[in-house]
Protein backbone atom coordinates (compact mmCIF):
# COMPACT_ATOMS: atom_id res chain seq x y z
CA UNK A 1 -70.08 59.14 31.31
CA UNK A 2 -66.69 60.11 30.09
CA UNK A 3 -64.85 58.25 32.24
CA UNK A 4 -66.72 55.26 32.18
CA UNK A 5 -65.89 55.14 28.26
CA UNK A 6 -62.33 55.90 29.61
CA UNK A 7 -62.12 52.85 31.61
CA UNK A 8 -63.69 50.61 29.23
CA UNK A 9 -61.58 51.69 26.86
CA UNK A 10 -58.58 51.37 29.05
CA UNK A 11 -59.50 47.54 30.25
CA UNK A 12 -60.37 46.39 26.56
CA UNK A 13 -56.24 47.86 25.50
CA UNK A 14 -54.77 46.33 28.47
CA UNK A 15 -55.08 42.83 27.18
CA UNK A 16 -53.36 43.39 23.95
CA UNK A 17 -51.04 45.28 25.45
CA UNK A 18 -50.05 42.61 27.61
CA UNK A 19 -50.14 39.79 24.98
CA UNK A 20 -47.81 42.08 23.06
CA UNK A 21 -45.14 42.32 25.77
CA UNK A 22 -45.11 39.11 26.35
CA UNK A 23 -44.85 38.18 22.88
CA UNK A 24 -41.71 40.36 22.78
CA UNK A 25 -40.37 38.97 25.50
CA UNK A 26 -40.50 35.44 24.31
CA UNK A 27 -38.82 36.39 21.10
CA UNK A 28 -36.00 38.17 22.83
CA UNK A 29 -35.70 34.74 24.85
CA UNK A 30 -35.56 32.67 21.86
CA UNK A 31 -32.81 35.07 20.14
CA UNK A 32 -30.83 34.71 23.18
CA UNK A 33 -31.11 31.12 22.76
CA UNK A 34 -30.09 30.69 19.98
CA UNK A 35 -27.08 33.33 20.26
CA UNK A 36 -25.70 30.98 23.25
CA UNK A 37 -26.48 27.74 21.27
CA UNK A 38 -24.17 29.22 18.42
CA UNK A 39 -21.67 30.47 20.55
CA UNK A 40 -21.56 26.63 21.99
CA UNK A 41 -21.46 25.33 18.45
CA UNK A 42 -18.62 27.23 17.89
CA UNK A 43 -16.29 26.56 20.54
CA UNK A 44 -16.96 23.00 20.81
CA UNK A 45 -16.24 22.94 16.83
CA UNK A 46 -13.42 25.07 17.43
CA UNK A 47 -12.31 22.13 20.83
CA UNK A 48 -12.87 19.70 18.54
CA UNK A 49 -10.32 21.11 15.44
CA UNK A 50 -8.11 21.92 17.49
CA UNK A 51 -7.85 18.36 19.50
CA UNK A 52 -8.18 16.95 15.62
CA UNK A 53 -5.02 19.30 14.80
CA UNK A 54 -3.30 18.05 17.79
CA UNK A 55 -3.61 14.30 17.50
CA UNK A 56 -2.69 14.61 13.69
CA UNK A 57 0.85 16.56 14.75
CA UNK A 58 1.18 13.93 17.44
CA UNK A 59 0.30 11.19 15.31
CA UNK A 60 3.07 12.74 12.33
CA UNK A 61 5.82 13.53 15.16
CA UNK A 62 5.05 9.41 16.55
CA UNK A 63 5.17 8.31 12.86
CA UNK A 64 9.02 10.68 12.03
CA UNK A 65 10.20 8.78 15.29
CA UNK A 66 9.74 5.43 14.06
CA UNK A 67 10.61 5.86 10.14
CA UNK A 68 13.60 7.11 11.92
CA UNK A 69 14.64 4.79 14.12
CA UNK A 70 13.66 1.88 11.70
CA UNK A 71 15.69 3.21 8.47
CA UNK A 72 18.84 3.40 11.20
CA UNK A 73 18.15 0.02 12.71
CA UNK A 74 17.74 -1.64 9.23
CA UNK A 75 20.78 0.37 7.95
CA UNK A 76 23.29 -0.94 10.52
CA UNK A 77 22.08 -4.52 10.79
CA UNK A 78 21.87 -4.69 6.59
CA UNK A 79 25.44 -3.86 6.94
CA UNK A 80 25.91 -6.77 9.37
CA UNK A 81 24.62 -8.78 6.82
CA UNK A 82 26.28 -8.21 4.16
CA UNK A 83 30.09 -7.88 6.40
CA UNK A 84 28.95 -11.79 7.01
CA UNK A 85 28.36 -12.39 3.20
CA UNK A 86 24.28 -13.23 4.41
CA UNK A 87 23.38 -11.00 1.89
CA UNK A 88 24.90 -10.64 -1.65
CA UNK A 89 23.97 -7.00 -3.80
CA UNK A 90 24.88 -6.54 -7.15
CA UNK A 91 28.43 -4.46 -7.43
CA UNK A 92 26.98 -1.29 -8.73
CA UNK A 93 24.65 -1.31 -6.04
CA UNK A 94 27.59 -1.59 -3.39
CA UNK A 95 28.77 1.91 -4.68
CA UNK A 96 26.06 3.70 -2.56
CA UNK A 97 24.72 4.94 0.81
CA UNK A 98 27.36 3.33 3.12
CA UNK A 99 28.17 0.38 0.45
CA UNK A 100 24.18 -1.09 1.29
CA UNK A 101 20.95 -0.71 -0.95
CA UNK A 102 19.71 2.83 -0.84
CA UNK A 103 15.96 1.77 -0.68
CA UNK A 104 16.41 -0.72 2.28
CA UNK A 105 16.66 2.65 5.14
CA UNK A 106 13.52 4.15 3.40
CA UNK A 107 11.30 0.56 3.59
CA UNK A 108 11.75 -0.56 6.42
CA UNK A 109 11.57 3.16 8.04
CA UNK A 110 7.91 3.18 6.25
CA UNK A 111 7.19 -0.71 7.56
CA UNK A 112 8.36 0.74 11.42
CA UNK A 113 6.25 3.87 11.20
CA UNK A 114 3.48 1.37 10.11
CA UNK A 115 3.81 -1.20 12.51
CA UNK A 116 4.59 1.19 15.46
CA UNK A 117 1.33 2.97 14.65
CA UNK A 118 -1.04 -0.50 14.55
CA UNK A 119 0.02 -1.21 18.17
CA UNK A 120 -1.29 1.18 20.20
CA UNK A 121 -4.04 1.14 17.50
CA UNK A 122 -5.08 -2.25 18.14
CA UNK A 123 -4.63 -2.70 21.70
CA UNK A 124 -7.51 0.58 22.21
CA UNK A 125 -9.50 -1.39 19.60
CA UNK A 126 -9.45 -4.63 21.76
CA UNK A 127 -10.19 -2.76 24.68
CA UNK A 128 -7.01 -4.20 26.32
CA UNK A 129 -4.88 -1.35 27.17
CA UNK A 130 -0.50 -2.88 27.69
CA UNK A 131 0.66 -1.74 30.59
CA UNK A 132 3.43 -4.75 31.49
CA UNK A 133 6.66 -2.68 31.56
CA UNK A 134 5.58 0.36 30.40
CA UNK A 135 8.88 2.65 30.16
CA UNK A 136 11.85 3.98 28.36
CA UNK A 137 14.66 1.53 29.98
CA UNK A 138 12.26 -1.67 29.51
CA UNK A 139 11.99 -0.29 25.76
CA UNK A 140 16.05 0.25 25.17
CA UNK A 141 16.70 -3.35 26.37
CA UNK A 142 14.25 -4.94 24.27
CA UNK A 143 15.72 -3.03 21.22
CA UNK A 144 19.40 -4.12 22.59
CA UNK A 145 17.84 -8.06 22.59
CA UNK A 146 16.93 -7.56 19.26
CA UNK A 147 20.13 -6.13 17.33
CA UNK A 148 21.26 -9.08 19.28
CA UNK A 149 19.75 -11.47 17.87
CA UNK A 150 20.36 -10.01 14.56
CA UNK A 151 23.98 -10.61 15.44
CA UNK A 152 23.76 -14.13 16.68
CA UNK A 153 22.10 -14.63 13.16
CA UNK A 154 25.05 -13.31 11.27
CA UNK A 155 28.27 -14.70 13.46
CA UNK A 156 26.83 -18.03 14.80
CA UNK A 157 27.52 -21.06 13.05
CA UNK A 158 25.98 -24.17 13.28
CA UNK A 159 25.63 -27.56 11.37
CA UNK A 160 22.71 -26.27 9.18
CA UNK A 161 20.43 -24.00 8.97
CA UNK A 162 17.43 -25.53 11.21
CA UNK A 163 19.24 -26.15 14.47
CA UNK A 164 20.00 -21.79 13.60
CA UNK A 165 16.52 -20.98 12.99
CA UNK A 166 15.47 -23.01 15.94
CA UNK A 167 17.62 -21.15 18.31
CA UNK A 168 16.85 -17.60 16.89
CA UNK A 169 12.82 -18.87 17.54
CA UNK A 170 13.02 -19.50 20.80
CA UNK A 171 15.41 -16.21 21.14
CA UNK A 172 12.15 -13.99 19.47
CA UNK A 173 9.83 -16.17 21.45
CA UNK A 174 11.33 -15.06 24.65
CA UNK A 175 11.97 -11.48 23.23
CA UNK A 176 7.88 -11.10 22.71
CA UNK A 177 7.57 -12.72 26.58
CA UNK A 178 10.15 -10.87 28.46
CA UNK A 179 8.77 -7.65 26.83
CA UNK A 180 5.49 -7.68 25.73
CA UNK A 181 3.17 -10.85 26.31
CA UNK A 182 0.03 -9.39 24.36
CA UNK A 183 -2.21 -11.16 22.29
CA UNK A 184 -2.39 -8.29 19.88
CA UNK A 185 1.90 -8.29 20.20
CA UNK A 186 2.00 -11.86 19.46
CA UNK A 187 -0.73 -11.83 16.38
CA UNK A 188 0.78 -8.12 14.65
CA UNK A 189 4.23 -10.21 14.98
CA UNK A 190 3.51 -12.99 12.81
CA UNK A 191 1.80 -10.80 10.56
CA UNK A 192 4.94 -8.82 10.03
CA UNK A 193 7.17 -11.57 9.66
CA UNK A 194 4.41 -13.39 7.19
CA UNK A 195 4.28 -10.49 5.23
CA UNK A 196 8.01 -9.10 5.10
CA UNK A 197 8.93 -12.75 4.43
CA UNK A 198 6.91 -12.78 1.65
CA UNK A 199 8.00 -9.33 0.35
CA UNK A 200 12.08 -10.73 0.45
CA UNK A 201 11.00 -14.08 -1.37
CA UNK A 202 9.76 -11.94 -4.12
CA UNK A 203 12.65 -9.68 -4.17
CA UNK A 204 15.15 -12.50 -4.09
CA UNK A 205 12.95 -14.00 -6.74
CA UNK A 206 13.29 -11.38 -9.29
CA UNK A 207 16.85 -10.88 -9.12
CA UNK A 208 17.23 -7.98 -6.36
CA UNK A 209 19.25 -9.22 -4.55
CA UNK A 210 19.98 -12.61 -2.56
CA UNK A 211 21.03 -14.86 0.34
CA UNK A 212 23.75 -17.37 0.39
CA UNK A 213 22.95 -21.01 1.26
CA UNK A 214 18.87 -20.00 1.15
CA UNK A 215 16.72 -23.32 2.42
CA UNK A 216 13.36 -22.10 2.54
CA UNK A 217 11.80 -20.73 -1.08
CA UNK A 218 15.30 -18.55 -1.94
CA UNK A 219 15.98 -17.07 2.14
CA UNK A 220 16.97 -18.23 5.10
CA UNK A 221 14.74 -20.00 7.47
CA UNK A 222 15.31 -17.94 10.16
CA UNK A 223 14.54 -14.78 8.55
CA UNK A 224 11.30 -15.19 9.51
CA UNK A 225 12.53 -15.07 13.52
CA UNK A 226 13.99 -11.38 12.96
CA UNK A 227 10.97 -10.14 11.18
CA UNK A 228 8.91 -11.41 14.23
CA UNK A 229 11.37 -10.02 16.55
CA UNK A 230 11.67 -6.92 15.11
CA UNK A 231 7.73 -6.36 14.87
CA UNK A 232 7.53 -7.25 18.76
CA UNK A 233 10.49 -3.95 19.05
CA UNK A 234 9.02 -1.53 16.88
CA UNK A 235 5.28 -2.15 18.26
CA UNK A 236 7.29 -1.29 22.19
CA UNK A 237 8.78 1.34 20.87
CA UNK A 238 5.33 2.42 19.30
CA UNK A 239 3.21 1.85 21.96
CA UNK A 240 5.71 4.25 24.35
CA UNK A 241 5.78 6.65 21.99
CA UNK A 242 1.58 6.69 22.31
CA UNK A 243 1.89 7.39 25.74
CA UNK A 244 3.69 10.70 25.46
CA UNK A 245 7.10 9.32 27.20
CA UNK A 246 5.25 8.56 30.89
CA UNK A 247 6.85 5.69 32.64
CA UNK A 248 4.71 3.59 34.27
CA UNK A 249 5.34 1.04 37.38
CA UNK A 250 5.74 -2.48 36.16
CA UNK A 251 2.88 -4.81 36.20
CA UNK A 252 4.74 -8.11 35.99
């Protein structure tokens, strides 16, 4: 009789026993779980930081490059300018940085770092990645072509201004097709000159400074021609500068 009472007793505990172990089991599971899912969380949040720290110092380092290389460019060709008598300063402005306007460098290093950076910008927003000469030497010539036409502003003469401005448009015109041929080129290049344009007329209109023999609203009409030209340069020299310095073969 005993051990019938044993047994029944034994198969009515085994149940609960069972549900119990499982129960534990299931629980350990589901700590487990959520152990790895917070260990996942944490290195992909920890991927993610770091890729965010890593574009920002690339994005900085891209932006020093072209404040750089615009302040020099706009530096030297400034003095160009005003060796030609283009551009008259007042004389206690001529006392400084290199006998040129001390905030010229600094703007138009800022207006570089801000075009150069829209480039690459907008071509991955189009969807329309630029790969026609994609490389260092295609990049130095266009900038040579540029502080060329700069020059042939400054030491050609002709009869009057328009038959100038014609010849430095079709000079920009062929800069932007032997070098970039983008829509988003073309359309960030009138922008720039648009806006810079519009940014001189103002300073020429309040007294800042000014241009001799100006025929279009107080500047020359082909200023707008090196602000084009110089927006196609800086958006090349932005858009190499995006792909980490790796040449690429020509697609012409």
């Amino acid at each position: 009789m005993s051990r019938l009472e044993d047994h029944c007793w034994s198969c009515s505990c085994s149940p609960k026993a069972e549900t119990k172990h499982s129960s534990s089991g299931a629980n350990w599971l589901a700590s487990k779980a959520e152990e790895m899912m917070s260990i996942i969380t944490s290195v992909l949040s920890n991927a993610y930081l770091s890729l965010h720290d890593v574009r920002t110092a690339n994005l900085i380092r891209r932006g020093l490059v072209l404040f750089t290389v615009g302040a020099f460019l706009a530096l030297v060709l400034n003095l160009l300018q005003i060796q030609r008598n283009v551009t008259l300063f007042p004389e206690e402005v001529m006392t400084t940085l290199f006998s040129s306007a001390w905030w010229i460098p600094p703007c138009c290093g800022t207006g570089a770092a801000v075009v150069g950076l829209l480039y690459p910008c907008l071509d991955s927003h189009l969807g329309e990645p630029h790969k026609f000469k994609r490389e260092w030497a295609s990049v130095m010539r266009c900038i040579a072509v540029f502080v060329g036409i700069n020059h042939a502003s400054a030491k050609l003469d002709f009869d009057n201004n328009v038959q100038l401005s014609l010849t430095l448009a079709a000079l920009s015109l062929g800069l932007w097709w032997t070098f970039d041929r983008s829509r988003s080129g073309f359309g960030l290049g009138i922008t720039t000159a648009f806006l810079a344009t519009l940014i001189t007329q103002l300073l020429v209109y309040n007294g800042v400074y000014q241009y001799t023999s100006p025929d279009f609203l107080y500047v020359r009409s082909w200023l707008p021609c090196i602000f084009f030209s110089g927006g196609v340069t800086v958006g090349n020299i932005g858009r190499q500068l995006a792909m980490g310095g790796v040449e690429k073969p020509h697609m012409d």
